[in-house]
C-alpha atoms as a PDB file:
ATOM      1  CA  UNK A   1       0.000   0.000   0.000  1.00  0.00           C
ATOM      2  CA  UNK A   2       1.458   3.452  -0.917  1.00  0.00           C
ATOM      3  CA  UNK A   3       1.916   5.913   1.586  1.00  0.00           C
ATOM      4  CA  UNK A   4      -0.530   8.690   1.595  1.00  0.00           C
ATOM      5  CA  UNK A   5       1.574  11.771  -0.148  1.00  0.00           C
ATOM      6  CA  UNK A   6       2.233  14.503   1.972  1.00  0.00           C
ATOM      7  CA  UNK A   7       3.615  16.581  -0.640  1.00  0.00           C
ATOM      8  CA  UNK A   8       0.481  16.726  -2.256  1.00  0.00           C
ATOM      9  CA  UNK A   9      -1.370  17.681   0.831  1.00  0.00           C
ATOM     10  CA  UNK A  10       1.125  20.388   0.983  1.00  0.00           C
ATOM     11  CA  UNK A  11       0.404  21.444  -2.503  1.00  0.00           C
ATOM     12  CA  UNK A  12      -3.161  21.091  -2.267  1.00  0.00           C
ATOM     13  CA  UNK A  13      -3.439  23.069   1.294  1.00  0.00           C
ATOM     14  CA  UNK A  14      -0.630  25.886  -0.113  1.00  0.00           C
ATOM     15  CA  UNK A  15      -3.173  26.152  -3.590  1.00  0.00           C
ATOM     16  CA  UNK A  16      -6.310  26.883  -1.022  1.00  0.00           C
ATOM     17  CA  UNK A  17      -4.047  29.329   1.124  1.00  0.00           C
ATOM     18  CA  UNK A  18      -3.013  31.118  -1.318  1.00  0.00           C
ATOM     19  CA  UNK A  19      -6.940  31.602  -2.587  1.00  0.00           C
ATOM     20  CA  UNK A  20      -8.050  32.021   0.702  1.00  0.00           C
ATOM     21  CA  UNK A  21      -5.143  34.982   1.662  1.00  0.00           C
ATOM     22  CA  UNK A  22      -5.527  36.479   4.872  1.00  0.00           C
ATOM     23  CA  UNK A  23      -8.388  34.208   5.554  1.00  0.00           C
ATOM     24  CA  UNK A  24      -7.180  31.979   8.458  1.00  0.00           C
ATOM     25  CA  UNK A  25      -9.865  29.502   8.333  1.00  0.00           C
ATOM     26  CA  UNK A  26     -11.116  28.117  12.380  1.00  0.00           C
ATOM     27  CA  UNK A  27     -13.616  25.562  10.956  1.00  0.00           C
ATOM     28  CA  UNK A  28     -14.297  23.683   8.434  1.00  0.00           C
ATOM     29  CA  UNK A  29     -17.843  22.049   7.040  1.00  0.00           C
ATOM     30  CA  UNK A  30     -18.447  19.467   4.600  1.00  0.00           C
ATOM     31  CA  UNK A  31     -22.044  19.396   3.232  1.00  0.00           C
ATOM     32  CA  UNK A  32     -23.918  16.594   1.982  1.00  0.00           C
ATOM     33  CA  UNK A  33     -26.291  15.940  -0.724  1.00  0.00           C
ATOM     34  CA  UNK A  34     -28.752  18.579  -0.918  1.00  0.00           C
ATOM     35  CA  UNK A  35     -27.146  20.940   1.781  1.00  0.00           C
ATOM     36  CA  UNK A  36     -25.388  23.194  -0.449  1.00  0.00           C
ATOM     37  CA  UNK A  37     -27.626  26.174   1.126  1.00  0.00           C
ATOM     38  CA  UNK A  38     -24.863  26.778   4.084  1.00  0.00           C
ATOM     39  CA  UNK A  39     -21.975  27.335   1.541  1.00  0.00           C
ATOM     40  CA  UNK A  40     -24.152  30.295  -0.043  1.00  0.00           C
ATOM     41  CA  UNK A  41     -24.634  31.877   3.631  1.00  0.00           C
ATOM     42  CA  UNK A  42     -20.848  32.129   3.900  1.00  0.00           C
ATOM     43  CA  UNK A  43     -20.045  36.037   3.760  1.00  0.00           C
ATOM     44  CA  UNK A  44     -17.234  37.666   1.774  1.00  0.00           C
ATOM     45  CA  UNK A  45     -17.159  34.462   0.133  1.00  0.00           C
ATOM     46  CA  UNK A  46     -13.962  33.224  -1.485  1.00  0.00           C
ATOM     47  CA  UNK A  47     -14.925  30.433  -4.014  1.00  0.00           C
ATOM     48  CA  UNK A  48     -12.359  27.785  -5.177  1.00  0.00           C
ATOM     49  CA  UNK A  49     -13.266  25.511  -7.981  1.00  0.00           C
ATOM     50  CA  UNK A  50     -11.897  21.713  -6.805  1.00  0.00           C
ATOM     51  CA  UNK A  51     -10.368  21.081 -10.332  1.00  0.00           C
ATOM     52  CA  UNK A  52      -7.989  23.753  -9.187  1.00  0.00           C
ATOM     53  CA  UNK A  53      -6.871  22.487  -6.119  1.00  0.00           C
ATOM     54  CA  UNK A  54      -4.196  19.664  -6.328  1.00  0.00           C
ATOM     55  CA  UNK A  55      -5.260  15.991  -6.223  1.00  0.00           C
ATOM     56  CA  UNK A  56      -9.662  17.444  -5.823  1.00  0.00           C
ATOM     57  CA  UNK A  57     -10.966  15.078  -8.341  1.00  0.00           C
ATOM     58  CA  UNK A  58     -14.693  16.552  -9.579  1.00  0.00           C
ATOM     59  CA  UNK A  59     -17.107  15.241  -7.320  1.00  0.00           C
ATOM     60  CA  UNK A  60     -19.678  12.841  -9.450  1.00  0.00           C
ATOM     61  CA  UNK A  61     -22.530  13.031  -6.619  1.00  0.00           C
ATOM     62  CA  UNK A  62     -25.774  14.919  -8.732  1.00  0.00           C
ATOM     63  CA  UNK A  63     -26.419  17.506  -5.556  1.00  0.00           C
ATOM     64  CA  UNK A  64     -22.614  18.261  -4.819  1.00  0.00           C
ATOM     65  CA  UNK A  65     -20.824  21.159  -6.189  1.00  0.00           C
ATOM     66  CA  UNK A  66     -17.525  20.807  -6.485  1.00  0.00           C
ATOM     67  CA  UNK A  67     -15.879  24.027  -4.858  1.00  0.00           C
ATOM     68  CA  UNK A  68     -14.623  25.295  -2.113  1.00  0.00           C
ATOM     69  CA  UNK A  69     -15.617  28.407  -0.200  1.00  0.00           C
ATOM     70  CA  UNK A  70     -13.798  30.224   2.148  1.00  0.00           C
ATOM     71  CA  UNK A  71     -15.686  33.463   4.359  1.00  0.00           C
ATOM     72  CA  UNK A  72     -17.160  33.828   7.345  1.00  0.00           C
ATOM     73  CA  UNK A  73     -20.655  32.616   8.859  1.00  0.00           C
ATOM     74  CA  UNK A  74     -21.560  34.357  12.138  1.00  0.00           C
ATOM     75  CA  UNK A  75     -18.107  36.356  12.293  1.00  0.00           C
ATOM     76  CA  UNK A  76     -16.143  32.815  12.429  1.00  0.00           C
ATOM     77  CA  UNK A  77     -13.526  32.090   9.508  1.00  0.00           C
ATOM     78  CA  UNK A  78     -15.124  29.027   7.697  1.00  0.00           C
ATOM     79  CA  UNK A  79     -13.841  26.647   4.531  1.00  0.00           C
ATOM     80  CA  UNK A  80     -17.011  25.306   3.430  1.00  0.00           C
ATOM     81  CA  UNK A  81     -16.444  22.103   0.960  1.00  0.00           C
ATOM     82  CA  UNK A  82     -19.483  21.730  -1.156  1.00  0.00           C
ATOM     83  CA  UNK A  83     -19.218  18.438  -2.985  1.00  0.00           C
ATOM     84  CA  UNK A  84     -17.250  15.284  -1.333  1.00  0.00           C
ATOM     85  CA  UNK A  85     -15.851  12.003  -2.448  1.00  0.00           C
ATOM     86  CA  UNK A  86     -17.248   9.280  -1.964  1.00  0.00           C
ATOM     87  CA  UNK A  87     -15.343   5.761  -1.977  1.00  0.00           C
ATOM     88  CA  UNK A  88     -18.773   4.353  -4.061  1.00  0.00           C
ATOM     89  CA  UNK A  89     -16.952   6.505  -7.085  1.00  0.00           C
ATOM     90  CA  UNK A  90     -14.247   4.740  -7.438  1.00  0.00           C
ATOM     91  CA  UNK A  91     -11.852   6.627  -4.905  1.00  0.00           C
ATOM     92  CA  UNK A  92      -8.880   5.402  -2.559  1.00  0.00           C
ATOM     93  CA  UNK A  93      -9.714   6.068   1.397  1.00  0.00           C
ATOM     94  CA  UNK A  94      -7.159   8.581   1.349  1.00  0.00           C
ATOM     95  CA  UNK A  95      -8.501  10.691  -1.637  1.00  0.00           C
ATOM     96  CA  UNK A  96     -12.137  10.771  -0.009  1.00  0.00           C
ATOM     97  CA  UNK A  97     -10.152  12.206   3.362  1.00  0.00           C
ATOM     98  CA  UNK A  98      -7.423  14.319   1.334  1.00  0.00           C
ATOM     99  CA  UNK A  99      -9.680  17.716   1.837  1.00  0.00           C
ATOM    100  CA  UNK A 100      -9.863  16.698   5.947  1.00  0.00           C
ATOM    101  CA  UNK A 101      -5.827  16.622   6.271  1.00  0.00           C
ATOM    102  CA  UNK A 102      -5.920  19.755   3.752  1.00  0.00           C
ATOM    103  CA  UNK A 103      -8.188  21.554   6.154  1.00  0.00           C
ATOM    104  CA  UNK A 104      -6.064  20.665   9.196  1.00  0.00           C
ATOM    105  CA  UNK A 105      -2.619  22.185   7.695  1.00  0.00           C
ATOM    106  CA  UNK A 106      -4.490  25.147   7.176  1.00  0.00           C
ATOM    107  CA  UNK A 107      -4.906  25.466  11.198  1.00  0.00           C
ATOM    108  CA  UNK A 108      -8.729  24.216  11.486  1.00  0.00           C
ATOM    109  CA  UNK A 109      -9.531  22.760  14.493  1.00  0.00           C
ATOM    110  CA  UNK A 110     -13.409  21.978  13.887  1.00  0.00           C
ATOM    111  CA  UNK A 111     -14.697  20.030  11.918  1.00  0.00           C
ATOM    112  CA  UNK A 112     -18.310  20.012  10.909  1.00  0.00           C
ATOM    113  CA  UNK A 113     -19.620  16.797   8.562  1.00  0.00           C
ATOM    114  CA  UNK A 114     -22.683  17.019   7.370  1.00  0.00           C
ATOM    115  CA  UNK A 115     -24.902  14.039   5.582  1.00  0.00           C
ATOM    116  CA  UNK A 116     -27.959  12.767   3.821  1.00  0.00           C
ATOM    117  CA  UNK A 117     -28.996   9.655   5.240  1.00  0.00           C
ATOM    118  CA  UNK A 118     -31.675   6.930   5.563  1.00  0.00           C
ATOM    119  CA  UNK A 119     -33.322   6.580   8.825  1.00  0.00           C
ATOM    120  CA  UNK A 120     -33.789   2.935  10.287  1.00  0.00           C
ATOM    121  CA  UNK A 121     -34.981   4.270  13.421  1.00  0.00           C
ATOM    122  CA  UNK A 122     -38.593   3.442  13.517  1.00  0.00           C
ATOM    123  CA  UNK A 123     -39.614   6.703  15.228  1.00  0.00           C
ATOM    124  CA  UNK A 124     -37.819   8.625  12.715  1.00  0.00           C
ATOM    125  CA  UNK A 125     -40.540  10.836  10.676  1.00  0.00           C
ATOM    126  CA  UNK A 126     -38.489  12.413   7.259  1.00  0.00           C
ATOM    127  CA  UNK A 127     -37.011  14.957   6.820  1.00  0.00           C
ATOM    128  CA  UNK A 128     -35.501  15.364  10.152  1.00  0.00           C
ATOM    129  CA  UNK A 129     -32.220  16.531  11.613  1.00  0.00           C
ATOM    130  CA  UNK A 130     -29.772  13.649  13.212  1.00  0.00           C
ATOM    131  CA  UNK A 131     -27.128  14.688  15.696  1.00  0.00           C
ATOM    132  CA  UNK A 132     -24.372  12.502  15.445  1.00  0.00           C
ATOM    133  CA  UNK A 133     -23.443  10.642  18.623  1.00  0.00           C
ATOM    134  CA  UNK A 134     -21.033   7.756  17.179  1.00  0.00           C
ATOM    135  CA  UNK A 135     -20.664   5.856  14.082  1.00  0.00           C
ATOM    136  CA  UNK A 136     -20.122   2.000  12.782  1.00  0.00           C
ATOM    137  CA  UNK A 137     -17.332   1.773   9.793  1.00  0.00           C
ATOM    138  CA  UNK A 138     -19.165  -0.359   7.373  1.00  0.00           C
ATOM    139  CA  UNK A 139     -17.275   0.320   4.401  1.00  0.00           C
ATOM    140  CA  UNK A 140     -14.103  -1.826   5.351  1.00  0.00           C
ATOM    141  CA  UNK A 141     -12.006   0.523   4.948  1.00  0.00           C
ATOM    142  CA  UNK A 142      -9.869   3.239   6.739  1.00  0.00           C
ATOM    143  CA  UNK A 143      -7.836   6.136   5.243  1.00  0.00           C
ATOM    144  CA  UNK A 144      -5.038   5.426   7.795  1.00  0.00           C
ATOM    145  CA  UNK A 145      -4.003   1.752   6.457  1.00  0.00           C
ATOM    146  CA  UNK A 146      -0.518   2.140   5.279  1.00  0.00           C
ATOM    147  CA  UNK A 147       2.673   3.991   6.534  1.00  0.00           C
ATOM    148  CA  UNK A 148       1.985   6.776   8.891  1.00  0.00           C
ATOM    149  CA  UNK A 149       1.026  10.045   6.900  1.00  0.00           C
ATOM    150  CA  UNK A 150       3.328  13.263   8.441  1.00  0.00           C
ATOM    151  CA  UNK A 151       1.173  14.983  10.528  1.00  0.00           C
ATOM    152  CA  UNK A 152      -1.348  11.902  11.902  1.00  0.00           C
ATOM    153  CA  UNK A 153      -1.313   9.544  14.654  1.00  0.00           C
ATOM    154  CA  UNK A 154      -0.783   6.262  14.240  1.00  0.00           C
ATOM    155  CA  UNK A 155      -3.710   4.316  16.668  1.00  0.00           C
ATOM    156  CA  UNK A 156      -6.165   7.518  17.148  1.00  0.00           C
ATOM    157  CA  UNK A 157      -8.704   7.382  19.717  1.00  0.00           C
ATOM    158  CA  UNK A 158     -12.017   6.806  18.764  1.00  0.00           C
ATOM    159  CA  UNK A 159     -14.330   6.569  22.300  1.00  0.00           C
ATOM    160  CA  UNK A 160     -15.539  10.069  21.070  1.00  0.00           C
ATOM    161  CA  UNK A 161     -15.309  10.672  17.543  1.00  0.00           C
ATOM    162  CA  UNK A 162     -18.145  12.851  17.614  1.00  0.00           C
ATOM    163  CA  UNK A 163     -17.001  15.862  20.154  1.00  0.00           C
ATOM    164  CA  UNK A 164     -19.210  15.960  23.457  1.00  0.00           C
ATOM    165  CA  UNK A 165     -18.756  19.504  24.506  1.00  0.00           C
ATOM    166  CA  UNK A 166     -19.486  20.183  20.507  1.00  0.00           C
ATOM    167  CA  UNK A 167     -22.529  17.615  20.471  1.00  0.00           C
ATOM    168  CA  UNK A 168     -24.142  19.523  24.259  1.00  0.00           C
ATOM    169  CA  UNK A 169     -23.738  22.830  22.204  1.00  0.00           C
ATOM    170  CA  UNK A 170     -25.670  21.244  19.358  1.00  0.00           C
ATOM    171  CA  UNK A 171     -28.284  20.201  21.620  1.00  0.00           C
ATOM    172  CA  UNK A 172     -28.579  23.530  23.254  1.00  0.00           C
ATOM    173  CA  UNK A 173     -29.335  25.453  19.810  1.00  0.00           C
ATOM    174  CA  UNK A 174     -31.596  23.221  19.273  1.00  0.00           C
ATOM    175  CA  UNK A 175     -33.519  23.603  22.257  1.00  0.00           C
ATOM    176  CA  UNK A 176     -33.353  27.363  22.071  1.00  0.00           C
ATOM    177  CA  UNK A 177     -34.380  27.786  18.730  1.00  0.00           C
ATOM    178  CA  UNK A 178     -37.073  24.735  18.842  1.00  0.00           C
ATOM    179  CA  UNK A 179     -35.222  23.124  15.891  1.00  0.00           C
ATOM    180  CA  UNK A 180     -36.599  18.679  16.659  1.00  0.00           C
ATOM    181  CA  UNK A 181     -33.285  17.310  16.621  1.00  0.00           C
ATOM    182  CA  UNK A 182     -32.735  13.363  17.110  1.00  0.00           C
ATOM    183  CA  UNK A 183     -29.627  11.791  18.482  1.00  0.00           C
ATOM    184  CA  UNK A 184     -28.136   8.610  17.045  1.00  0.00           C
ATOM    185  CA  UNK A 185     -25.584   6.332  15.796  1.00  0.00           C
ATOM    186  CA  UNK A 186     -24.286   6.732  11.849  1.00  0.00           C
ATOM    187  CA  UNK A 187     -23.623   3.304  10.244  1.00  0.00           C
ATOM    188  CA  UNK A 188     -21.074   4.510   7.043  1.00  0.00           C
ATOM    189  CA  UNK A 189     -21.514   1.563   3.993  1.00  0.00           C
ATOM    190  CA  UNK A 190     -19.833   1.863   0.225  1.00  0.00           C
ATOM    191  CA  UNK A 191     -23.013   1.884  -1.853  1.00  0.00           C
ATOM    192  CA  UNK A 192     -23.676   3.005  -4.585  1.00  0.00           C
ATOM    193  CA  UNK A 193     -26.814   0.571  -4.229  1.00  0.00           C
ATOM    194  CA  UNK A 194     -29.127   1.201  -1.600  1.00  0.00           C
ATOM    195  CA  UNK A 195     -29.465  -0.748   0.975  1.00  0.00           C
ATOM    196  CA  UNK A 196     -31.591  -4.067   0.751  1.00  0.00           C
ATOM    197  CA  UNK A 197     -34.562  -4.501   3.943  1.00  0.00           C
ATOM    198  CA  UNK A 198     -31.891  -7.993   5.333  1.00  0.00           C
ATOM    199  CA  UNK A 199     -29.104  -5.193   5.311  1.00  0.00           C
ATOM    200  CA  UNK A 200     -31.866  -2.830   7.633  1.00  0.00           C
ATOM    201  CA  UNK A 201     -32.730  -5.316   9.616  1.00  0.00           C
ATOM    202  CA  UNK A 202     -29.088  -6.601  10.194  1.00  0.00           C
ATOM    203  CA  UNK A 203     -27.885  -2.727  10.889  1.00  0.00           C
ATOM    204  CA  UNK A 204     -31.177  -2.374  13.290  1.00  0.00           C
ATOM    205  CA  UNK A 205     -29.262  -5.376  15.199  1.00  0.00           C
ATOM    206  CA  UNK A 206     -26.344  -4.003  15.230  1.00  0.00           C
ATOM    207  CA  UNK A 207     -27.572  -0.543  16.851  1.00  0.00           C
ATOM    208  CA  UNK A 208     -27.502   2.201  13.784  1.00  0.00           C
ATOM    209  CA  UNK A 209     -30.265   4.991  13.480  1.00  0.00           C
ATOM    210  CA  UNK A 210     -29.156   5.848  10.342  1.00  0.00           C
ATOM    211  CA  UNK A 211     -27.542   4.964   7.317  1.00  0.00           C
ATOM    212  CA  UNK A 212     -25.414   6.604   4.799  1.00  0.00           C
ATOM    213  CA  UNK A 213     -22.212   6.550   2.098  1.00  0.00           C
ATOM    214  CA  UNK A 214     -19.727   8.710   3.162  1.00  0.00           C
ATOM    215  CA  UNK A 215     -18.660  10.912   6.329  1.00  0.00           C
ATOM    216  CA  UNK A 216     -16.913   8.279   8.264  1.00  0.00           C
ATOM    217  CA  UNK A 217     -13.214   8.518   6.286  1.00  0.00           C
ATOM    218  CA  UNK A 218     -13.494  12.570   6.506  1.00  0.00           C
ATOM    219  CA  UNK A 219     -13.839  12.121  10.477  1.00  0.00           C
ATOM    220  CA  UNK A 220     -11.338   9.408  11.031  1.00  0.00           C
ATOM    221  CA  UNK A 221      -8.723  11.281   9.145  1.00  0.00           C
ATOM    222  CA  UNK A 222      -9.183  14.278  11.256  1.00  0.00           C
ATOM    223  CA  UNK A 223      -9.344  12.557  14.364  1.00  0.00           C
ATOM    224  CA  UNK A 224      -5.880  11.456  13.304  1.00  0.00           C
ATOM    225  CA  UNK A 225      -4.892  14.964  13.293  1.00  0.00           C
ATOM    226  CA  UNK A 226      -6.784  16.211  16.406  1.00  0.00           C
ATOM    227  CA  UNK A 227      -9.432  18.050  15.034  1.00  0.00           C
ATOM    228  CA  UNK A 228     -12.264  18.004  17.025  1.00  0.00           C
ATOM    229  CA  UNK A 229     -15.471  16.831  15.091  1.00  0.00           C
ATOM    230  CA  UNK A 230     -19.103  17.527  14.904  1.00  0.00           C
ATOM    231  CA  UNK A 231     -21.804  15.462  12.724  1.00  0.00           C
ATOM    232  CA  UNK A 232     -25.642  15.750  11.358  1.00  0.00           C
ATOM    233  CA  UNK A 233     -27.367  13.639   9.620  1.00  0.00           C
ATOM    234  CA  UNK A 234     -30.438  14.905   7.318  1.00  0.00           C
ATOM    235  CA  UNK A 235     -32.856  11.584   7.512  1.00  0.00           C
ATOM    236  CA  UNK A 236     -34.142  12.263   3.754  1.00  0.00           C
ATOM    237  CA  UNK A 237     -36.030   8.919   3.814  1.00  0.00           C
ATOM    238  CA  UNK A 238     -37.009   6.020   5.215  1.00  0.00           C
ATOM    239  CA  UNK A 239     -34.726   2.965   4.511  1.00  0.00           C
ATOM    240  CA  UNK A 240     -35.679  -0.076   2.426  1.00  0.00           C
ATOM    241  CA  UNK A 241     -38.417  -2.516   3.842  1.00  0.00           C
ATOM    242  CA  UNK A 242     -39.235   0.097   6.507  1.00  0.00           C
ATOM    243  CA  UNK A 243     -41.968   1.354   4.147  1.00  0.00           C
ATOM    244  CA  UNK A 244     -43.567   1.024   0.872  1.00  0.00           C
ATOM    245  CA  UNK A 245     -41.950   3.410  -1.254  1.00  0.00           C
ATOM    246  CA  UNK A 246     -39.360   2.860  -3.571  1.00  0.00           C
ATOM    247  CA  UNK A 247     -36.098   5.074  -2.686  1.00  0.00           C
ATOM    248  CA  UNK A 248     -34.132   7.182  -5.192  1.00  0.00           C
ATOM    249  CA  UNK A 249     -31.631  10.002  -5.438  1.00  0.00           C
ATOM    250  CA  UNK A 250     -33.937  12.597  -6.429  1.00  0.00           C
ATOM    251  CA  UNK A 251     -36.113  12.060  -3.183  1.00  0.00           C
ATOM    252  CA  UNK A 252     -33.043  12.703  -0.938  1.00  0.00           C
ATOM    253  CA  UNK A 253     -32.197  15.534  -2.373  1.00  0.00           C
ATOM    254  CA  UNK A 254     -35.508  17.169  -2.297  1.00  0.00           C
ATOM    255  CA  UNK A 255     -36.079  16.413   1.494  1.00  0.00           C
ATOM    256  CA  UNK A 256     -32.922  17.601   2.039  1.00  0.00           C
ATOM    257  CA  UNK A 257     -33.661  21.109   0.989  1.00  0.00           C
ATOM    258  CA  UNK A 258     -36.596  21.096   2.777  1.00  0.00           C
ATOM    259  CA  UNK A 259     -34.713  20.694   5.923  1.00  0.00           C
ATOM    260  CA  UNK A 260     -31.221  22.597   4.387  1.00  0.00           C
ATOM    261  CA  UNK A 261     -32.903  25.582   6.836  1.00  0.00           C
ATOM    262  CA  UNK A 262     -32.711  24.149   9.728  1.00  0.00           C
ATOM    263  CA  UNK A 263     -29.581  22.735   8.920  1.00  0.00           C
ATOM    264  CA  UNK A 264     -28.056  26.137   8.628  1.00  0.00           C
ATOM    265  CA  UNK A 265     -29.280  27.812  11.890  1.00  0.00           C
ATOM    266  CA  UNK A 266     -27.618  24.925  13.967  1.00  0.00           C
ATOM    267  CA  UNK A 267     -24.586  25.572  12.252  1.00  0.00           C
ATOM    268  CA  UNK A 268     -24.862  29.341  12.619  1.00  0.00           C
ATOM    269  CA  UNK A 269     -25.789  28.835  16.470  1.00  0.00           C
ATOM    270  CA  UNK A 270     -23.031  26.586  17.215  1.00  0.00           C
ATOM    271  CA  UNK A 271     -20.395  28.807  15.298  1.00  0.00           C
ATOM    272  CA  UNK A 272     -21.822  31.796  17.646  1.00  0.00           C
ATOM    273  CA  UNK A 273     -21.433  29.676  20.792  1.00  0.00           C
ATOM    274  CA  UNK A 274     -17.942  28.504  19.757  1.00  0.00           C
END
């Protein structure tokens, strides 16, 4: 296995920094499928196409952008990456978490992930908002297998992936600003397929709330680097067998503008209690 390439994360962070300029960026938010509202809240925004960033494939995702932007969202320096990669298109571990270690030589210490995901909680009425309180690594894979990149730990801890203190704030915006928030566990698979109702019912055994394809590399990599991390899920639909409607793309990203809203003022209330 190759060694994740450091010089291209330098290259790739030294691209954005030099985009970016004075712009010191504290925390950084990835946004799922249908969440690209947040990036367009971001003020004196700085916008970075990915194809000119070092080693950024274009995202393939329909609902993902493929740009960075770089501003400020409730006086807080922000990198906002609109448009991820996912491991279901084909990419290495370490590609999908390349932006995570890009954001962390830049000096962010937060990390925000956001997602759209199935809910297998029964209670779960889509579209709702997910806190993320832990997650299961599905996908068999890990962006630190190999030699140690520079800059990462070798056996990170992962008791608390998802940041407590970060995860109470969460749950105090919500309360003030009566946004229904759920709490639950994130179970990460490869896709592209949707799930089939024996692959529910064996993740309902195996304690997930909520499924997805992608977030889990991102907050590995930066837990390898000490950034703390904070997680929603937007439950877009109701996984397969749990009811009778088919599921498709198109559905998930229309519930997850509905809910893009809410999305957004959490974010905005935890970046003003940070």
């Amino acid at each position: 296995m190759a060694a994740v390439d450091s010089e291209l994360i330098r290259r790739a962070a030294d691209a954005v920094a030099e985009r970016l300029g004075s712009l010191r960026p504290r925390v950084a938010i990835i946004l799922g499928s249908g969440l690209g509202a947040v990036a367009d809240a971001v003020q004196s925004a700085i916008r970075i196409p990915q194809s000119a960033i070092p080693g950024f494939p274009e995202p393939g995702a329909p609902g993902h952008k493929g740009e960075l932007v770089g501003g400020t969202l409730e006086g807080v320096p922000v990198v906002v990456q609109s448009g991820r990669f996912h491991l279901y298109e084909g990419h290495a571990p370490d590609v999908a978490a390349l932006p995570t270690r890009v954001f962390a030589r830049l000096g962010v210490t937060t990390l925000v992930v956001t997602n759209a995901a199935g809910g297998i909680r029964l209670t779960f009425r889509p579209p709702t908002l997910m806190l993320i309180a832990d997650h299961i690594n599905l996908m068999f894979k890990n962006p630190l297998v190999g030699p140690v990149a520079e800059g990462d730990e070798r056996f990170p801890d992962m008791s608390d992936p998802y940041d407590p203190a970060l995860r109470r704030l969460a749950r105090d915006v919500a309360r003030t600003e009566r946004i229904p928030l759920e709490e639950g566990v994130y179970a990460g698979l490869l896709g592209p397929s949707f799930e089939t109702p024996a692959e529910i019912r064996m993740l309902q055994r195996l304690g997930a709330d909520a499924v997805g394809m992608s977030t889990v590399p991102e907050v590995i990599a930066a837990r390898a680097r000490g950034v703390r991390c904070l997680g929603f899920s937007s439950i877009t639909n109701v996984a397969a067998g749990l009811s009778a409607q088919k599921l498709s793309h198109l559905e998930v990203l229309e519930a997850g503008k509905q809910i893009s809203g809410q999305l957004e003022q959490l974010i905005r209330g935890v970046l003003q209690r940070l």
